[in-house]
Protein backbone atom coordinates (compact mmCIF):
# COMPACT_ATOMS: atom_id res chain seq x y z
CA UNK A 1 -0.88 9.24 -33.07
CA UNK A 2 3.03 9.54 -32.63
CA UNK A 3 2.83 6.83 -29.84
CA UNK A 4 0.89 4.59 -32.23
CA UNK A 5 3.70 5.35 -35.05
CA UNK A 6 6.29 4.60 -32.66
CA UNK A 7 4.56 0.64 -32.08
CA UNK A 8 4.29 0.24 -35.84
CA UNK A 9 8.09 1.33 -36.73
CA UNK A 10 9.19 -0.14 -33.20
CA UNK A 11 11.28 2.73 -32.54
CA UNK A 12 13.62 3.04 -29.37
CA UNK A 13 12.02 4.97 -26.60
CA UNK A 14 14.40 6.54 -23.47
CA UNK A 15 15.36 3.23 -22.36
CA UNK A 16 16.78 2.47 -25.51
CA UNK A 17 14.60 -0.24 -26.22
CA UNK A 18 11.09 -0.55 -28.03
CA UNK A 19 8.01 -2.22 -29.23
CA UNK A 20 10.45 -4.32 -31.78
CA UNK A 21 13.21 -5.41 -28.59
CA UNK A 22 13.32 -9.12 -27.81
CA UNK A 23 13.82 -10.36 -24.03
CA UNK A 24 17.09 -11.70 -25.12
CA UNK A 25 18.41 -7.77 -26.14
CA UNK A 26 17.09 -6.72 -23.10
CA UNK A 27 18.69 -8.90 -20.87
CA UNK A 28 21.82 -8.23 -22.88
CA UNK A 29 23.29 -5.75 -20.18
CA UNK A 30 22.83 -8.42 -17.52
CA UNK A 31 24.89 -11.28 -18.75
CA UNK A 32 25.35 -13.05 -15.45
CA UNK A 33 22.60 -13.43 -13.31
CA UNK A 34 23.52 -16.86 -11.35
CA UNK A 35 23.43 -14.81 -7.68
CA UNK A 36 19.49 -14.45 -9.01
CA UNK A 37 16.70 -16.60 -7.82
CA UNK A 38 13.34 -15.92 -9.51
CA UNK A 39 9.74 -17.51 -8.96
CA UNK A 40 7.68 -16.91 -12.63
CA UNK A 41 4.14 -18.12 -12.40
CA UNK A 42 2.45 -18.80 -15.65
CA UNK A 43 5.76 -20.41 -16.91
CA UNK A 44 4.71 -23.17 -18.36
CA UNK A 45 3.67 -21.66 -22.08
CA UNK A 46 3.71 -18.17 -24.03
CA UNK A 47 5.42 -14.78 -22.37
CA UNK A 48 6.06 -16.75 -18.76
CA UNK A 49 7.86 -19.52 -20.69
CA UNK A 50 9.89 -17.14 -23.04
CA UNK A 51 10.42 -15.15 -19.70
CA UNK A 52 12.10 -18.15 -17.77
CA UNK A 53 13.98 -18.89 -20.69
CA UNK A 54 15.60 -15.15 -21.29
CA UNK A 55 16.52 -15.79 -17.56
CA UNK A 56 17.66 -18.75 -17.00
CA UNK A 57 20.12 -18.09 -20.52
CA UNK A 58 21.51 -15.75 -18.12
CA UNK A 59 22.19 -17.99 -14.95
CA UNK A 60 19.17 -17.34 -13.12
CA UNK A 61 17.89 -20.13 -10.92
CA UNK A 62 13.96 -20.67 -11.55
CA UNK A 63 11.25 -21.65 -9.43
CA UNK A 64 8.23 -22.47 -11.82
CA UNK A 65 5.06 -22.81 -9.81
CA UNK A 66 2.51 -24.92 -11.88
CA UNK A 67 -1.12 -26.44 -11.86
CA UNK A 68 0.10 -28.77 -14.16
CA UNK A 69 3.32 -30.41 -13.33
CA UNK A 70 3.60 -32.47 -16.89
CA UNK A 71 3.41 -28.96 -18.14
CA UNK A 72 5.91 -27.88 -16.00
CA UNK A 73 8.26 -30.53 -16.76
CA UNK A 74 8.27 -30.28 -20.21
CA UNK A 75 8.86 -26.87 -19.71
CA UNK A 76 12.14 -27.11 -17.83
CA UNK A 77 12.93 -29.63 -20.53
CA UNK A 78 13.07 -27.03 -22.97
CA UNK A 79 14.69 -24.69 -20.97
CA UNK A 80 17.20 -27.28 -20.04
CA UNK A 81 17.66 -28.39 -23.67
CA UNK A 82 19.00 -24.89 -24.75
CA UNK A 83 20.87 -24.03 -21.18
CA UNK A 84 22.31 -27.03 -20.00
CA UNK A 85 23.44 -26.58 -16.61
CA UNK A 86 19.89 -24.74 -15.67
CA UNK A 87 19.01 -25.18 -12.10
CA UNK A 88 14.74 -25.08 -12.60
CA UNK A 89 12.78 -26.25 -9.66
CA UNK A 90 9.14 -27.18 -10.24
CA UNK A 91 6.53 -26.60 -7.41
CA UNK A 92 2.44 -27.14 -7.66
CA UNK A 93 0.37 -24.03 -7.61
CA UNK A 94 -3.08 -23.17 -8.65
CA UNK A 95 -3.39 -19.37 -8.16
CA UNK A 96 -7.31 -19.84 -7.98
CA UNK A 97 -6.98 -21.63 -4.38
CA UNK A 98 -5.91 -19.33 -1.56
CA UNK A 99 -4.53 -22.88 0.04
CA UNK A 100 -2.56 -23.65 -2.64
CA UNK A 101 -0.62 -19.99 -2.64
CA UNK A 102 -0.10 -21.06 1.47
CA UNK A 103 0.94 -24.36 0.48
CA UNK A 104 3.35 -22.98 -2.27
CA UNK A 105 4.47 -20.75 -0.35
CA UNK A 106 5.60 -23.00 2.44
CA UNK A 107 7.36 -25.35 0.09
CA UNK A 108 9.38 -22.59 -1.22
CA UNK A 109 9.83 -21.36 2.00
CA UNK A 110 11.22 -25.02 3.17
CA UNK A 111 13.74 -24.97 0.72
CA UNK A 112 15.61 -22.47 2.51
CA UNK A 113 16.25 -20.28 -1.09
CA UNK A 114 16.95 -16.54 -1.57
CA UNK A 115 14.77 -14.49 -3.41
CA UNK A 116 14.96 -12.13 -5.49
CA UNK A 117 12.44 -11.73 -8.23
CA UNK A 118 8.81 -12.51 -8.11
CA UNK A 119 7.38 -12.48 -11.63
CA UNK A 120 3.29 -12.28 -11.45
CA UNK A 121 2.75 -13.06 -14.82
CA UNK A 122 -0.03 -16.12 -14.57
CA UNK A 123 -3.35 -14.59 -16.58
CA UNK A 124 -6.76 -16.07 -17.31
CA UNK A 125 -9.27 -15.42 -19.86
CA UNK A 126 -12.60 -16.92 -19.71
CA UNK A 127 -15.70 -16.81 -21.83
CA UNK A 128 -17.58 -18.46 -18.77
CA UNK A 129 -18.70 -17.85 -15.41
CA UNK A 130 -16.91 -20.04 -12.63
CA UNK A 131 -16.43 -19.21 -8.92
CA UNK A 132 -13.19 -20.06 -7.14
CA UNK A 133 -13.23 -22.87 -4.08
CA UNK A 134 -12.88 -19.08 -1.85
CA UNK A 135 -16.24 -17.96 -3.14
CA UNK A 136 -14.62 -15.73 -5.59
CA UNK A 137 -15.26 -15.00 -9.50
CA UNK A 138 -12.14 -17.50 -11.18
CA UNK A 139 -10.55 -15.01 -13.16
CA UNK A 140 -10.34 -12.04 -10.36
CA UNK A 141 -9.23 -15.09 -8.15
CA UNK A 142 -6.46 -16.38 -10.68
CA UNK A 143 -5.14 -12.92 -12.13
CA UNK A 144 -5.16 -10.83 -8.92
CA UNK A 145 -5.88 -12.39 -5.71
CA UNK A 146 -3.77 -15.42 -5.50
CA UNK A 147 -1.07 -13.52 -6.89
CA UNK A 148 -1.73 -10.58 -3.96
CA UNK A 149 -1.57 -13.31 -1.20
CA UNK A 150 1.42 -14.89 -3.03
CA UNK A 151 3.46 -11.54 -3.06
CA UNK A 152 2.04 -10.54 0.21
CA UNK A 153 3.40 -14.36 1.86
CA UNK A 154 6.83 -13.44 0.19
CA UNK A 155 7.55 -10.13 1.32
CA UNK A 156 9.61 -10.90 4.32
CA UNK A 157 11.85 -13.43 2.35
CA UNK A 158 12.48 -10.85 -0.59
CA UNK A 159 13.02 -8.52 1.84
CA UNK A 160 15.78 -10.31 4.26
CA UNK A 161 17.09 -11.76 0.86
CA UNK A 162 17.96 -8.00 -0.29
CA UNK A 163 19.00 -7.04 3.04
CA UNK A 164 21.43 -10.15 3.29
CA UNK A 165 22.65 -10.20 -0.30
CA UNK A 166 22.75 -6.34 -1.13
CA UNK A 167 20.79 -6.95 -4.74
CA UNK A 168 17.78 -5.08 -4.83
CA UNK A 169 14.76 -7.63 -5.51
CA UNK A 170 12.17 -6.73 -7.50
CA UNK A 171 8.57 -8.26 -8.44
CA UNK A 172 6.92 -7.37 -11.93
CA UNK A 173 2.78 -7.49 -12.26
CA UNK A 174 1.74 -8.39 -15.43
CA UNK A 175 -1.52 -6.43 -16.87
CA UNK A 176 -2.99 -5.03 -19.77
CA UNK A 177 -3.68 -1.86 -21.27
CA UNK A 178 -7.64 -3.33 -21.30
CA UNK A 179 -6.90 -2.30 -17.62
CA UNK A 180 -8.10 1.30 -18.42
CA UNK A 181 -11.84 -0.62 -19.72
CA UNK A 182 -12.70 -0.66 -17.07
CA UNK A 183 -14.77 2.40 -14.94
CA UNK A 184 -16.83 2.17 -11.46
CA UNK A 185 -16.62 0.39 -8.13
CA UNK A 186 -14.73 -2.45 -8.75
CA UNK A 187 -15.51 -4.11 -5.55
CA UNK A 188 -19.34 -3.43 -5.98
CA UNK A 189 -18.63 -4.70 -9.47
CA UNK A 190 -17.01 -8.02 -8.26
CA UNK A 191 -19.35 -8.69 -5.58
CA UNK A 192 -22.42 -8.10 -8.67
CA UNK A 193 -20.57 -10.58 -10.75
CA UNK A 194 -19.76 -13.35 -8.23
CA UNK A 195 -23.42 -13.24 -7.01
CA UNK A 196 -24.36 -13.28 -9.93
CA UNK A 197 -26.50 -10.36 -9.69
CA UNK A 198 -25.62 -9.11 -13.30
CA UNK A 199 -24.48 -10.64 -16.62
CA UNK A 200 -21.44 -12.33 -16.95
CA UNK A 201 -19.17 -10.21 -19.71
CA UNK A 202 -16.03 -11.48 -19.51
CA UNK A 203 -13.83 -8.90 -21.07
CA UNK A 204 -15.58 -6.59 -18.44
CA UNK A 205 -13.96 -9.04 -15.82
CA UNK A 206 -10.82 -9.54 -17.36
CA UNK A 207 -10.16 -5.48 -17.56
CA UNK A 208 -11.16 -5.06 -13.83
CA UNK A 209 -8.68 -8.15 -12.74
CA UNK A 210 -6.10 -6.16 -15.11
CA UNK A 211 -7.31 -3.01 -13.37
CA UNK A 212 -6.43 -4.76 -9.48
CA UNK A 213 -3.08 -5.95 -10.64
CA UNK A 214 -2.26 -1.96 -11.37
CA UNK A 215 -3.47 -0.68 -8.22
CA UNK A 216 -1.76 -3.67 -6.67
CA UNK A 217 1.71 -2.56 -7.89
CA UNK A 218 0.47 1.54 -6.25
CA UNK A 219 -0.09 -0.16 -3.13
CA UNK A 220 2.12 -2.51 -2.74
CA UNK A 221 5.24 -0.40 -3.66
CA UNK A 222 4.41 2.39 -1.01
CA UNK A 223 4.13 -0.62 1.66
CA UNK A 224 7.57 -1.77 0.62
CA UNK A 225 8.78 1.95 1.19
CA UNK A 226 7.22 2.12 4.71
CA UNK A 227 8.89 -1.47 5.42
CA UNK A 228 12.50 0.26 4.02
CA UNK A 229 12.98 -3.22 1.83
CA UNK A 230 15.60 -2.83 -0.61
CA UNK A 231 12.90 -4.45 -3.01
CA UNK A 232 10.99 -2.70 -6.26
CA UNK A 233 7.52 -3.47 -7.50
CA UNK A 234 6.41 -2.05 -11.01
CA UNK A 235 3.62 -3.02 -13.36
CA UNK A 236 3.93 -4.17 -17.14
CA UNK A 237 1.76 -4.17 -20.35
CA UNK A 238 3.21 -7.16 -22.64
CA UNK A 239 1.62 -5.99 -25.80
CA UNK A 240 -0.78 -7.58 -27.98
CA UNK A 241 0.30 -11.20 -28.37
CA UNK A 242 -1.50 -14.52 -29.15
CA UNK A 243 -0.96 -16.83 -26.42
CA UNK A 244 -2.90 -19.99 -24.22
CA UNK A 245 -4.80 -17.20 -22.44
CA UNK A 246 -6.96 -17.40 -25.06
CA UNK A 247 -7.67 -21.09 -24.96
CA UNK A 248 -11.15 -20.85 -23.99
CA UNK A 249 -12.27 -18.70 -26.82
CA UNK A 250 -10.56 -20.96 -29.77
CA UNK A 251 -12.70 -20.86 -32.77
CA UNK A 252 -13.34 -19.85 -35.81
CA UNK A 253 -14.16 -15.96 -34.78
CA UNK A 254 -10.94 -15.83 -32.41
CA UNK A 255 -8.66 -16.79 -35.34
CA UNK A 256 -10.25 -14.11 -37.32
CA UNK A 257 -9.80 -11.01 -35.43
CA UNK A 258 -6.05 -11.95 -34.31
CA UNK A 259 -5.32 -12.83 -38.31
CA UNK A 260 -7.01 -9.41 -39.38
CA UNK A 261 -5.07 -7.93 -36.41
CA UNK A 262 -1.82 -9.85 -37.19
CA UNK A 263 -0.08 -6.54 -38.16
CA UNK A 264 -0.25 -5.41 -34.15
CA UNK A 265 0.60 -8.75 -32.82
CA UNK A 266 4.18 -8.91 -31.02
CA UNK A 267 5.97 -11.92 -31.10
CA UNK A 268 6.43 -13.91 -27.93
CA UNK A 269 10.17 -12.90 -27.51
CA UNK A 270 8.90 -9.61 -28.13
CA UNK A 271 5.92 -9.62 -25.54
CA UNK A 272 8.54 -11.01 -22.92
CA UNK A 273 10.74 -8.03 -23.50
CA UNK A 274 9.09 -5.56 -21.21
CA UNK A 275 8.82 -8.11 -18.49
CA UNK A 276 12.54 -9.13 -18.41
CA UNK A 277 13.35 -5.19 -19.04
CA UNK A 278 11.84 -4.17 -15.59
CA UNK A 279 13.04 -7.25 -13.80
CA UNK A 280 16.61 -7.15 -14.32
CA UNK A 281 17.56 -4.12 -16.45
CA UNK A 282 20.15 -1.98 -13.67
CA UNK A 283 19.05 1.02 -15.46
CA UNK A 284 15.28 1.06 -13.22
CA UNK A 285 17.45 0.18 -9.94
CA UNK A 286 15.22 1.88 -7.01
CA UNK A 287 12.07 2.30 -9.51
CA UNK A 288 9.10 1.28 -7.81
CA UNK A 289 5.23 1.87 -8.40
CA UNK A 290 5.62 2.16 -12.05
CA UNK A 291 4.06 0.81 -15.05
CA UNK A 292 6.01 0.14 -18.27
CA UNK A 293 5.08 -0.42 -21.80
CA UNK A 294 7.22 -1.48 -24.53
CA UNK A 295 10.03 -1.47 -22.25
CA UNK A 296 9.30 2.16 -21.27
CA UNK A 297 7.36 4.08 -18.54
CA UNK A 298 4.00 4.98 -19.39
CA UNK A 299 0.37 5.79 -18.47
CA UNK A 300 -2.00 4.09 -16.77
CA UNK A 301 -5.88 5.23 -16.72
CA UNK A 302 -7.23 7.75 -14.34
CA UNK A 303 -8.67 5.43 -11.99
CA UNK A 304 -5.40 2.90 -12.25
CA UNK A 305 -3.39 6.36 -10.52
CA UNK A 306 -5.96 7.09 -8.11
CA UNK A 307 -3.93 6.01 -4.15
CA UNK A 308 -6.83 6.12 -2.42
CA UNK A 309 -8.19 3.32 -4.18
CA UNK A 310 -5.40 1.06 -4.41
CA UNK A 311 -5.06 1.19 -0.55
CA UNK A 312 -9.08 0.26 -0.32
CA UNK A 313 -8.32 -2.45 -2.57
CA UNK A 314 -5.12 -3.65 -0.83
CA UNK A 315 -7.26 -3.26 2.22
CA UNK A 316 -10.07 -5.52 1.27
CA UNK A 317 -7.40 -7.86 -0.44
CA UNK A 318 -6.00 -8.28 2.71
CA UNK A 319 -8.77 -8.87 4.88
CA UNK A 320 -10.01 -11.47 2.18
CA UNK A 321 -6.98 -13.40 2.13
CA UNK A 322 -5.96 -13.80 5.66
CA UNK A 323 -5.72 -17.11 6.90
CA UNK A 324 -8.04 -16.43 9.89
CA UNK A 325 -10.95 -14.80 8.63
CA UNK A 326 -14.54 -16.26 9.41
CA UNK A 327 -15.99 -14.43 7.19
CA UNK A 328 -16.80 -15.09 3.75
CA UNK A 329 -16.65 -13.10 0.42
CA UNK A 330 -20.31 -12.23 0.31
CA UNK A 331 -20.13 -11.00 4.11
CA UNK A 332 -17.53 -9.13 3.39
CA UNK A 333 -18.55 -6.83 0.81
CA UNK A 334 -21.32 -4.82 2.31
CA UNK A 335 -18.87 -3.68 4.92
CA UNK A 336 -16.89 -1.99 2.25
CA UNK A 337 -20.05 -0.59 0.40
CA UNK A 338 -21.29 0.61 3.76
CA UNK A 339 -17.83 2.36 4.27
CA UNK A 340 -18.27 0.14 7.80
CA UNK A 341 -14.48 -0.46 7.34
CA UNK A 342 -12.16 2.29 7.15
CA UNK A 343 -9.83 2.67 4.05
């Protein structure tokens, strides 16, 4: 109840900041920020767009991946319109193809840029059932796996960038507190829904993509520690905020519940706050494997804390994504619900 009173009034947790804090006050203590270079996904509209802005106010140079590079463009128009002087460099990306994360990835890499923040913060919510070009269920595809084997195909530049420039780099997950909806075998669960096997509920599948990105963050911030990278990886909640990631659910009911709910709602400056907070704030220097609300630590569900299955997750993540494989999704599940392969 006193965390719920503490949303509504917007009060200052330990950090200093709250529910109420903007990205701009956040980024406040980090006025100059031009040795930064920081990839956003989802950039184009909403949090990822207020996100890139906060940033590149600051100096940052920005590397927005897109699908859609009109988007994009008009995006680094705006951003350009209120910095002048921005340096925003627009690459294509559709987090749903595993080849276009590689291809992304070796454009970037081309460019022969540091790197020091990667900012996950690309989300999809959809009302209907669609299977990625990989065989996988589009919004586990979009939310969590291209953005694993986009982190995963950065590591080694964030790290030698750190190493080289002495700043600590740091990537930031986006989730959702509807990550603790979700209860079971998530892998079972994904291989019932991508086969088909079982309804389609799409809440169900957003919470369990929200759910990956969480045990994600567990994972991947022990593998940074056992590769002694100078780089961070934490975990945010946004807050409740209307933004495109609704877009296929417009209608009449949609505009309902978030106008009956429009006392909770955060405004987009607001919703970016916690992002920007645990990207550049030098007050979480050497925090890793943490998940922040509200621009404060907090709690994740039982399941989001549990190790052991954030490494079988990373494990079959990893498997699924590499280059290599000749197997498909659909072989590959059984292994894991045989407990064939090791985690």
């Amino acid at each position: 109840m006193f965390k719920q009173l503490k949303y509504f009034v917007g009060s200052a947790g330990s950090s200093g900041f709250g529910s109420k804090s903007t990205a701009e006050e956040v980024t406040e203590a980090c006025p100059d920020l031009t040795s930064i270079t920081a990839i956003i996904t989802g950039a184009t509209s909403g949090i990822g767009a207020e996100t890139a802005y906060a940033l590149a106010k600051r100096g940052a140079r920005l590397i927005l991946p897109a699908r859609s590079l009109k988007a994009a463009e008009e995006a680094k128009a705006r951003i350009i319109s209120e910095c002048p002087g921005s340096e925003i460099i627009i690459l294509p990306l559709d987090l749903s193809s595993l080849a276009s994360v590689r291809s992304f990835v070796s454009l970037f890499l081309s460019l022969d840029l540091p790197l020091n923040l990667l900012i996950n913060n690309a989300g999809k919510f959809s009302d209907r059932h669609a299977i990625s070009e990989d065989g996988v269920e589009m919004t586990f595809a979009t939310n969590y796996l291209g953005h694993f084997l986009l982190t995963k195909l950065l590591l080694e530049k964030m790290a030698e960038t750190a190493k080289v420039t002495g700043i600590e780099g740091r990537i930031v997950n986006i989730s959702s507190t509807i990550h603790s909806w979700f209860t079971g075998d998530g892998i079972q669960y994904l291989d019932l829904i991508t086969s088909k096997k079982i309804p389609y509920d799409p809440t169900k599948a957003y919470s369990f993509s929200k759910l990956a990105n969480v045990l994600h963050t567990k994972a991947l911030s022990e593998k940074l520690k056992e590769m002694k990278a100078n780089v961070t990886a934490n975990c945010v909640h946004p807050g409740i905020v209307r933004t495109r990631l609704t877009r296929d659910r417009e209608g009449l009911i949609t505009d309902v519940v978030f106008f009956l709910a429009s006392k909770l709602l955060k405004t987009i400056p607001q919703a970016a706050a916690t992002t920007c907070y645990v990207a550049v704030h030098p007050s979480l220097a050497g925090v890793s494997g943490k998940y922040f609300s509200d621009c404060n630590e907090s709690s994740t569900s039982k399941l989001a804390s549990n190790g052991q299955e954030a490494l079988r997750l990373w494990d079959f993540s990893d498997k699924l994504t590499t280059e290599k494989a000749t197997f498909g999704f659909r072989s590959f599940v059984p292994l894991l619900a045989t407990k064939q392969i090791i985690v």
